[in-house]
Protein backbone atom coordinates (compact mmCIF):
# COMPACT_ATOMS: atom_id res chain seq x y z
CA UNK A 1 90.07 111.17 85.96
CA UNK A 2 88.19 111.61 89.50
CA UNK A 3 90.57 110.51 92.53
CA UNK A 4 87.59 111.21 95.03
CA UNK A 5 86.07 108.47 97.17
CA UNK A 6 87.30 105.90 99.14
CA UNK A 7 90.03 104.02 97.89
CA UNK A 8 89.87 100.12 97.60
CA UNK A 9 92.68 98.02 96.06
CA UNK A 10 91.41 93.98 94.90
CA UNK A 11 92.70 91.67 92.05
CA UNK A 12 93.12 92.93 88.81
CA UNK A 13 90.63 91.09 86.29
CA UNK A 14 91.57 90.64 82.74
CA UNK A 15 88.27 93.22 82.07
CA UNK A 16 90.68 95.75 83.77
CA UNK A 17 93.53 95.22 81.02
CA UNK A 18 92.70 98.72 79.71
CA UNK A 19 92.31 100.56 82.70
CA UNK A 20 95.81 98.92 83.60
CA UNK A 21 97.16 99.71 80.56
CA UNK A 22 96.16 103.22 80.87
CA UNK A 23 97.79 104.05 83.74
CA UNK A 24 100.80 102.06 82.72
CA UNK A 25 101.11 104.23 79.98
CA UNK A 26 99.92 107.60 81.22
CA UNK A 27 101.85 107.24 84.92
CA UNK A 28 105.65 106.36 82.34
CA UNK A 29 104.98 109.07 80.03
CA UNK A 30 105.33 111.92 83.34
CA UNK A 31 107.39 109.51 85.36
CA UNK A 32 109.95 109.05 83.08
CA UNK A 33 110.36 112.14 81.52
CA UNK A 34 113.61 113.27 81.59
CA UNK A 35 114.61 109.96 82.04
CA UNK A 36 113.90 107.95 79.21
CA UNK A 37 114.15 109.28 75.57
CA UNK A 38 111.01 111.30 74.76
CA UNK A 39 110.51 109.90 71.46
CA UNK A 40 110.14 106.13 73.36
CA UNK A 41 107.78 107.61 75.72
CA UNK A 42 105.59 108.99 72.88
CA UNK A 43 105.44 106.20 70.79
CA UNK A 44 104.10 103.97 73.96
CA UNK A 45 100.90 101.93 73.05
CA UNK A 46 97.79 101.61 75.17
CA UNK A 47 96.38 99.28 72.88
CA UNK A 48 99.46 96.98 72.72
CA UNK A 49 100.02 97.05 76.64
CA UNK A 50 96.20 96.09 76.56
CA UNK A 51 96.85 93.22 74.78
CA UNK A 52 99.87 92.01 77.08
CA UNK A 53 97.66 93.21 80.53
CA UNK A 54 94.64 91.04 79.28
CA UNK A 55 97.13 88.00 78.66
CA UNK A 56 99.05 88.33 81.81
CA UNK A 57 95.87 88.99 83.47
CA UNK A 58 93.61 85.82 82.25
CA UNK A 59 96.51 83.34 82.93
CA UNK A 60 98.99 84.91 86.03
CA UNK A 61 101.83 83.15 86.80
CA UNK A 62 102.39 80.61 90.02
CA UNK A 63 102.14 82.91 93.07
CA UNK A 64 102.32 85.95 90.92
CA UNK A 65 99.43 88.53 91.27
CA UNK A 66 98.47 91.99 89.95
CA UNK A 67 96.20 94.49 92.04
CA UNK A 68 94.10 97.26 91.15
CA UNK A 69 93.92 100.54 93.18
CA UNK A 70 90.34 102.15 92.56
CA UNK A 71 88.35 105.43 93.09
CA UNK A 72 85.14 104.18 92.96
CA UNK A 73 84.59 102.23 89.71
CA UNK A 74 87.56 103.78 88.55
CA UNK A 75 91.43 102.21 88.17
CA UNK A 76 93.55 104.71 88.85
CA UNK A 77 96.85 102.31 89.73
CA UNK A 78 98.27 99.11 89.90
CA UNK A 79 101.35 96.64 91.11
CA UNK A 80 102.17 93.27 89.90
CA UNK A 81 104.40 91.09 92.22
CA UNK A 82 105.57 87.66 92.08
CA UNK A 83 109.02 85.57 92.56
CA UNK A 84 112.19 87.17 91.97
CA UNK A 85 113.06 87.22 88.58
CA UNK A 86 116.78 87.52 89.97
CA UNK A 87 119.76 85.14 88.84
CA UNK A 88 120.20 82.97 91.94
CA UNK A 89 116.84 84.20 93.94
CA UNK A 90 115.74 81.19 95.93
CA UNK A 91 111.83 80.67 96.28
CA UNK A 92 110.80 82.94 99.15
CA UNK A 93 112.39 85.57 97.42
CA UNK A 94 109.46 88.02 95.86
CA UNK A 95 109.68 90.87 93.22
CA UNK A 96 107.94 93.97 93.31
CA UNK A 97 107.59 94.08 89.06
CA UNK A 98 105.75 97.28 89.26
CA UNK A 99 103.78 99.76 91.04
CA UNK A 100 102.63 102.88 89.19
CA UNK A 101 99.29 105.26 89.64
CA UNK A 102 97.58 107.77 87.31
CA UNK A 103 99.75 111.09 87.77
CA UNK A 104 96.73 113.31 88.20
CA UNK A 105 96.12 111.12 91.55
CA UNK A 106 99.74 111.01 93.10
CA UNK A 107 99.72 112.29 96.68
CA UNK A 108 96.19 110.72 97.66
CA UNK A 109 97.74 107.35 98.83
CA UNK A 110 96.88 105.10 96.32
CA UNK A 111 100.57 104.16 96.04
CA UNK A 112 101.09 103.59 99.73
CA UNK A 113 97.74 101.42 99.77
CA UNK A 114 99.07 99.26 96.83
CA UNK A 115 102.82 99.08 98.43
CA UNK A 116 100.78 97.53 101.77
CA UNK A 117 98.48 95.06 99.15
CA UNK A 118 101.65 94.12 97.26
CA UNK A 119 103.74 93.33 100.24
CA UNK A 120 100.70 91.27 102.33
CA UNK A 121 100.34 89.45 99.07
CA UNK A 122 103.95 88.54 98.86
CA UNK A 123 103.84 87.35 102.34
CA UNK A 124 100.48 85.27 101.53
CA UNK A 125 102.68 83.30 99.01
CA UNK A 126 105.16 82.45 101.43
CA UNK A 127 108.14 85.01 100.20
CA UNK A 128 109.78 86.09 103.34
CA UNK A 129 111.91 88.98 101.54
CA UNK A 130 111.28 91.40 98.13
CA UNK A 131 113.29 93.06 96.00
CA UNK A 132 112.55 95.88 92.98
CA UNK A 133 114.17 97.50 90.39
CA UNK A 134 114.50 101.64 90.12
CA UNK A 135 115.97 103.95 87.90
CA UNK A 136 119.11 105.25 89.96
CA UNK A 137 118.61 108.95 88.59
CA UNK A 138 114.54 108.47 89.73
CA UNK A 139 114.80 110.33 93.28
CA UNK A 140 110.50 109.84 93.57
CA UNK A 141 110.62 106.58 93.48
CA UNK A 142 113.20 105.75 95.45
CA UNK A 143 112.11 107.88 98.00
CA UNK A 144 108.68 106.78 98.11
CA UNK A 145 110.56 103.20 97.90
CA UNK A 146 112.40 104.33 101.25
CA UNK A 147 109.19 105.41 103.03
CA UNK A 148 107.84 101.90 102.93
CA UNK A 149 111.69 100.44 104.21
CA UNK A 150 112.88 99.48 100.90
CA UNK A 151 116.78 100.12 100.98
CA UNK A 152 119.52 99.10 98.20
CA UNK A 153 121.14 95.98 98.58
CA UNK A 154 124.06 96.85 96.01
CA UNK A 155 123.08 95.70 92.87
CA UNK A 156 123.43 97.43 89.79
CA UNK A 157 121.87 96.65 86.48
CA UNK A 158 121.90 98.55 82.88
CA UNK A 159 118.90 97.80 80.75
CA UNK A 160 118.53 99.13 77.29
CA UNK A 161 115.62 100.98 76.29
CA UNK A 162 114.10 102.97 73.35
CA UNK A 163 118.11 103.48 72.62
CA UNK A 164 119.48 104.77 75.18
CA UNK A 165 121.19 102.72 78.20
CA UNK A 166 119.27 103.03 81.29
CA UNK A 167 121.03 101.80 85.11
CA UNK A 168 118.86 100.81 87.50
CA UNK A 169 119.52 100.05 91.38
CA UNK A 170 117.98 97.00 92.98
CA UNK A 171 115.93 97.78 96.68
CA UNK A 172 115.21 95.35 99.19
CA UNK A 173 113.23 94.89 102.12
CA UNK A 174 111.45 91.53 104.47
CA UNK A 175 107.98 91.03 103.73
């Protein structure tokens, strides 16, 4: 995986669903470690997260969008916004569904480039604030999170995955 080059960030196509996939996998499986069982981690599937990236990818949802952070020719991240998926969010409310880059290129500013894409996109569909969901034991994140003025808002969640009960924070921030 080469990081080098200039760094460009556009719409994901559905003939990036692998590439997205990839990372999706690769970037959860050193993320997460420590975090999330090992044995879930392990048994994730490029192939099946393929599968879901093409779908999601040929047929996005109403002001819902996913971009692709590239080295060259190469995908090497990815976030995926859209409304709030949020009990009681009203419509300019926007979601931050994920953000994630290959681990061998954290620290070049891929991430930061797709935070800026994410959020102009949100504001391009008219959401005036954002919100994301974190891992509360996932310091990284939520300091990278706190770089680009996301803060918690309160909100507390428990989702269950691969067996084991995980509790995530909610951030906020305007768009």
């Amino acid at each position: 995986m080469s990081c080098e080059g200039t760094i460009t960030v556009l719409p994901a196509t559905p003939d990036d669903a692998f590439a997205v996939a990839w990372v999706h996998v690769a970037s959860w499986q050193v993320a997460y470690r420590g975090l999330m069982p090992e044995a879930f981690l392990a048994g994730l599937s490029v192939e099946r997260r393929e599968a879901s990236w093409r779908q999601s990818l040929a047929r996005p949802a109403a002001r819902s969008a996913t971009l692709a952070a590239r080295a060259g020719e190469t995908v090497i991240g990815f976030a995926s916004v859209g409304p709030s998926r949020d009990e009681g969010a009203g419509p300019e409310a926007g979601e931050l569904y994920a953000i994630y880059v290959e681990p061998a290129c954290w620290g070049v500013g891929a991430g930061r480039l797709l935070m800026d894409r994410a959020l102009e996109r949100l504001r391009a569909e008219g959401f005036r604030a954002a919100t994301l969901w974190v891992l509360e034991e996932n310091a990284r994140a939520i300091g990278f999170y706190a770089k680009a003025g996301w803060a918690p808002d309160g909100s507390r969640r428990t989702e269950t995955m691969g067996g084991a009960e995980l509790r995530e924070i909610r951030l906020a921030r305007d768009v």
